[in-house]
Protein backbone atom coordinates (compact mmCIF):
# COMPACT_ATOMS: atom_id res chain seq x y z
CA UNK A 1 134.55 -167.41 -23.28
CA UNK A 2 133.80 -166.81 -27.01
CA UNK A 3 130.54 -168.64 -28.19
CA UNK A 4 130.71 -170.13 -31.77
CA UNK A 5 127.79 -169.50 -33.92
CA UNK A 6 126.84 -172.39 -35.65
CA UNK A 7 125.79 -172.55 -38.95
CA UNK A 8 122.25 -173.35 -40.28
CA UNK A 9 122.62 -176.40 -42.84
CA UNK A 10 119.18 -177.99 -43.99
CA UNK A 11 120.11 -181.12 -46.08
CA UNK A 12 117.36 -182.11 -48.62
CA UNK A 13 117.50 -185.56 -48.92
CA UNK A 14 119.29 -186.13 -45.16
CA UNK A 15 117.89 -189.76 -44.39
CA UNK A 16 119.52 -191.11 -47.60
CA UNK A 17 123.04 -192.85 -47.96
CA UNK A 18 124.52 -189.46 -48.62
CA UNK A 19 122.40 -187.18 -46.20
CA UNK A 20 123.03 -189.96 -43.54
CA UNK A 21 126.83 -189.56 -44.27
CA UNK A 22 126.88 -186.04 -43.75
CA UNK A 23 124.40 -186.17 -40.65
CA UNK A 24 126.56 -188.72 -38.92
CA UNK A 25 129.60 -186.57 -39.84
CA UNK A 26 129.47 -183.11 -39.55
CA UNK A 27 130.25 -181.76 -36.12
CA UNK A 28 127.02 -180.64 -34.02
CA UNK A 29 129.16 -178.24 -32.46
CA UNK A 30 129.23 -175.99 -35.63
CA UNK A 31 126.47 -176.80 -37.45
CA UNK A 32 122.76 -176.83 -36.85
CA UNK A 33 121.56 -179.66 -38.87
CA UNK A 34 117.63 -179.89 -40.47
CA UNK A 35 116.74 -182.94 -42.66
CA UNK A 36 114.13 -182.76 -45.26
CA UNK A 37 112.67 -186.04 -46.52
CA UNK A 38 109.22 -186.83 -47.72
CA UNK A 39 109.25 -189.63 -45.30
CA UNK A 40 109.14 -189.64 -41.07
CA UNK A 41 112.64 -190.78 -39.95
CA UNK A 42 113.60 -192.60 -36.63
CA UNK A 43 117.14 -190.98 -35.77
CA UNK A 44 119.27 -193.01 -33.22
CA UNK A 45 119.44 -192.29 -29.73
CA UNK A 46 122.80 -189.16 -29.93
CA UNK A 47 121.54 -187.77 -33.34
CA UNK A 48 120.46 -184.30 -32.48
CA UNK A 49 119.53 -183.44 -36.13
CA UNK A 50 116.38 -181.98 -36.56
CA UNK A 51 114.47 -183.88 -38.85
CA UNK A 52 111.03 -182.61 -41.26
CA UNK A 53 108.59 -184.51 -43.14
CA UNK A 54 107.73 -182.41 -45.94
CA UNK A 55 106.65 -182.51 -49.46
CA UNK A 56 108.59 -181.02 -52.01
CA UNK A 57 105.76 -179.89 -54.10
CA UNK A 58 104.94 -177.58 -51.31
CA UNK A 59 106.65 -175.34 -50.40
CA UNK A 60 104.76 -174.02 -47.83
CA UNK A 61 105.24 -176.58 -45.90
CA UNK A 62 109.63 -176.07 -46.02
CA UNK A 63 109.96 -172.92 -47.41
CA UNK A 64 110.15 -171.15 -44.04
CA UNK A 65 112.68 -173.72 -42.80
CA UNK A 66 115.09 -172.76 -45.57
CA UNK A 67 115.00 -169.16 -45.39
CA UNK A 68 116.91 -168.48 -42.66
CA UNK A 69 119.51 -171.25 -43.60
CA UNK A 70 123.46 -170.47 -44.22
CA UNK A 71 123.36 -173.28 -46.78
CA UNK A 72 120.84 -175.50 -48.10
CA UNK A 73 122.68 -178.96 -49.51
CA UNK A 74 120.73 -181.09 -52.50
CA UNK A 75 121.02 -184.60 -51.34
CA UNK A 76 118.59 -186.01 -53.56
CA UNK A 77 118.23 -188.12 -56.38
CA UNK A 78 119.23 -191.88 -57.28
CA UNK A 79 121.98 -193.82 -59.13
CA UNK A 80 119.55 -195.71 -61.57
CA UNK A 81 115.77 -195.54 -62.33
CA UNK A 82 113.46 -197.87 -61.41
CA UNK A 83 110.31 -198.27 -63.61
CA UNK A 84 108.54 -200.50 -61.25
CA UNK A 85 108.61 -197.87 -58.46
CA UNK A 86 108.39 -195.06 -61.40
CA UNK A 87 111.32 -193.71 -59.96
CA UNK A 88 113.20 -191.29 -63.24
CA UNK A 89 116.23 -189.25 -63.36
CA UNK A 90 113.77 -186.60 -64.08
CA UNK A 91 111.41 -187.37 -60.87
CA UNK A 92 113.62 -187.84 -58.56
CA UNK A 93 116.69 -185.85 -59.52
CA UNK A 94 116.07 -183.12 -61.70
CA UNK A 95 112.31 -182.03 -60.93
CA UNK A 96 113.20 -181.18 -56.65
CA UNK A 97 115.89 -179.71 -57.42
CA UNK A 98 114.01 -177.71 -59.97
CA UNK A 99 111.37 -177.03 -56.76
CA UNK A 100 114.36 -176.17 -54.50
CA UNK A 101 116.27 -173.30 -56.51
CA UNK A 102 113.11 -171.67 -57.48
CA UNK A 103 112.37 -171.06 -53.72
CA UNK A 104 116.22 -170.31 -53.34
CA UNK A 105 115.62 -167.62 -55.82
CA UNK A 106 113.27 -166.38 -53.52
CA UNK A 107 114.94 -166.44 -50.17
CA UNK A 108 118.49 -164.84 -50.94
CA UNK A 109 120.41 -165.56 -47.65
CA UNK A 110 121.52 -169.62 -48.30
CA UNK A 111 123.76 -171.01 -50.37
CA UNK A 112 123.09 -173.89 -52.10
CA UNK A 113 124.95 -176.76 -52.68
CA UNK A 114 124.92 -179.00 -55.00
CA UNK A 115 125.71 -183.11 -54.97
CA UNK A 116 126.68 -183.88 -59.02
CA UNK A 117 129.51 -186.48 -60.43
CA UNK A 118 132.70 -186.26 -61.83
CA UNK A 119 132.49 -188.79 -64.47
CA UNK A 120 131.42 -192.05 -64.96
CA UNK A 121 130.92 -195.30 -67.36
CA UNK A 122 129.06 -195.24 -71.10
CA UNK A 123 126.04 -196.47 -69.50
CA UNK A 124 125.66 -194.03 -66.46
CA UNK A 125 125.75 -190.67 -69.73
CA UNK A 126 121.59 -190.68 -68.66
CA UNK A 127 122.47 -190.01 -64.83
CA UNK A 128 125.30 -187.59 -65.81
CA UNK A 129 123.06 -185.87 -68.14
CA UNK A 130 120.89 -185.52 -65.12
CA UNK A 131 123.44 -183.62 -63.07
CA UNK A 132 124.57 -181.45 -65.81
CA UNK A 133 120.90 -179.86 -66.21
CA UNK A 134 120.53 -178.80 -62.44
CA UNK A 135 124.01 -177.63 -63.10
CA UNK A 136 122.86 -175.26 -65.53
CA UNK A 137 119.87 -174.28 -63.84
CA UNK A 138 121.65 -173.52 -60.35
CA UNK A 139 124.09 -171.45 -62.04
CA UNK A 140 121.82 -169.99 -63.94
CA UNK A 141 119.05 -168.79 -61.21
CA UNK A 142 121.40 -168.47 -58.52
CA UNK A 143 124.81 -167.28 -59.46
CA UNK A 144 127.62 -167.10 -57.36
CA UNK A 145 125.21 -168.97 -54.19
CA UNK A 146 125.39 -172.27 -55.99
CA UNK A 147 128.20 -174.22 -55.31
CA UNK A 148 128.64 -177.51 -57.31
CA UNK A 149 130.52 -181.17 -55.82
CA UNK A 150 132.02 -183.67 -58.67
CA UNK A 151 132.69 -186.52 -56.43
CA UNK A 152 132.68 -190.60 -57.60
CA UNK A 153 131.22 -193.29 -56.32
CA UNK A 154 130.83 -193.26 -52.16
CA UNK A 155 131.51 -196.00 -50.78
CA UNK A 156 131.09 -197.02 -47.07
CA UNK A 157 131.10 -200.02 -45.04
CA UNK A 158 126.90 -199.53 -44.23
CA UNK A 159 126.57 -200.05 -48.07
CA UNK A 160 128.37 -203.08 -49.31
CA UNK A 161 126.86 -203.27 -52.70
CA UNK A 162 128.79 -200.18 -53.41
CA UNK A 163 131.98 -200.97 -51.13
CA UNK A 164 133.89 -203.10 -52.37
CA UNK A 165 133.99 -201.45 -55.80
CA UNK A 166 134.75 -197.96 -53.81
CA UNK A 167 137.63 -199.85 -52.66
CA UNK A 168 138.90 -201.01 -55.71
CA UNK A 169 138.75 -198.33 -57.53
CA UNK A 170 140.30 -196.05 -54.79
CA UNK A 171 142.86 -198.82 -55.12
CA UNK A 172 143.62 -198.14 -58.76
CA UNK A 173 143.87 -194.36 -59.02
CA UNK A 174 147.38 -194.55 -60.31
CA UNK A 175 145.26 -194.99 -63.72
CA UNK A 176 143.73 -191.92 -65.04
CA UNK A 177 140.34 -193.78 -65.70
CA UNK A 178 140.01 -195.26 -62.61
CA UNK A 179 141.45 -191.78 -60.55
CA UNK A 180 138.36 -189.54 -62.83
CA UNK A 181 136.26 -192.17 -61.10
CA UNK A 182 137.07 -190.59 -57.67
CA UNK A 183 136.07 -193.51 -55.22
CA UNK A 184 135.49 -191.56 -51.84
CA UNK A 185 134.66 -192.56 -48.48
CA UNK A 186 131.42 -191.50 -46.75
CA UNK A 187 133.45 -190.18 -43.99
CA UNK A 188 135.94 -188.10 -46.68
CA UNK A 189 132.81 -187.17 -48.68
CA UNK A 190 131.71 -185.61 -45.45
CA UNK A 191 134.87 -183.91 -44.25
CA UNK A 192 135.69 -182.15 -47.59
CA UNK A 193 131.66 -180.65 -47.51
CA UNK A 194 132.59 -179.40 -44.16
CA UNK A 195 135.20 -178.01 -45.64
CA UNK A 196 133.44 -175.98 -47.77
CA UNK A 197 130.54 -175.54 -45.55
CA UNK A 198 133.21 -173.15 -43.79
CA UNK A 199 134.20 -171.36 -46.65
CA UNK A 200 137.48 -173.83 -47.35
CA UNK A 201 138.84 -174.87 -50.77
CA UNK A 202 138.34 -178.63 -51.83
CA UNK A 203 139.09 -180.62 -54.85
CA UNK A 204 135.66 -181.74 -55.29
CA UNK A 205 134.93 -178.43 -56.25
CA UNK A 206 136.17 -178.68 -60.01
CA UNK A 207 135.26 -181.07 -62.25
CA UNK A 208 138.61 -183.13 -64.04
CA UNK A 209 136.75 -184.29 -67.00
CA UNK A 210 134.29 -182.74 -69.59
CA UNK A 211 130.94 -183.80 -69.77
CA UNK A 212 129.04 -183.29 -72.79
């Protein structure tokens, strides 16, 4: 009987809504999974993902987890700052991201991936302006290893403050605002990575708007 090798896949950021998503999601029997998070994480009882505590800042401490990965996905980052936790776009976007490619520049077997946005309203242009600079720098530093997602807002049922709206939106694709929005599931997020992750085409690979 054939064994399938399974795939190394360290997700950076994999205790988050969007790490969690992809944990929950991607099948164990294909991938190897590795979490990096600056925090200790209780997993439930049939997670099998192998979870680190690391800093960021040093990379000693993840640097040899990484190196032998197949991809290396950027989960971090947040949807709006917070000055009383002195949480910034640049902080805790754009700077471990910055940490992460220069150590992917280093270690040349992973691919890295790359969580950004498609669009979104007047008010998110700081977040998107965010994206678009680790954009530039993963092209940039790693070339044709950096792979780029656009999607929307993700929406699942563990997040209701986001939800609803998913839902509504997904609901009104028909107009060309609402469809640049691309509203996606957690669970759809997850399959069309996957995707991807196995060398598949997906939509969220291209971008249907221009961001300046």
């Amino acid at each position: 009987m054939e064994t399938i090798s399974k795939q190394k896949i360290v997700i950076v950021g994999g205790t988050g809504f969007i790490g969690q998503g992809l944990v929950k999601n991607l099948p164990p029997d294909l991938f190897e999974i590795h979490s990096l998070s600056r925090h200790s994480f209780m997993p439930s009882k049939n997670d099998i993902t192998i979870y680190h505590a690391v800093d960021l800042e040093k990379p000693e401490q993840w640097q040899g987890i990484i190196a032998d990965a197949d991809w290396v996905i950027d989960a971090v980052g947040i949807l709006f700052p917070n000055p009383l936790k002195h949480q910034t776009y640049h902080k805790n976007s754009v700077k471990p991201a910055k940490q992460l490619i220069a150590i992917l520049k280093q270690e040349t077997q992973p691919k890295f991936l790359f969580i950004s946005a498609n669009t979104g309203p007047f008010f998110m242009k700081p977040y998107l302006k965010a994206k678009l600079t680790v954009e530039t720098l993963a092209k940039t530093q790693l070339g044709s290893r950096a792979f780029i997602v656009y999607p929307g807002i993700v929406f699942d049922k563990d997040r209701r403050s986001s939800y609803l709206i998913g839902v509504l939106i997904k609901k009104c694709r028909r107009l060309s605002y609402f469809d640049h929005l691309r509203s996606i599931s957690r669970l759809e997020f997850a399959t069309e990575i996957e995707q991807i992750l196995l060398g598949f085409p997906s939509h969220l690979l291209k971008r249907t708007v221009t961001i300046k």
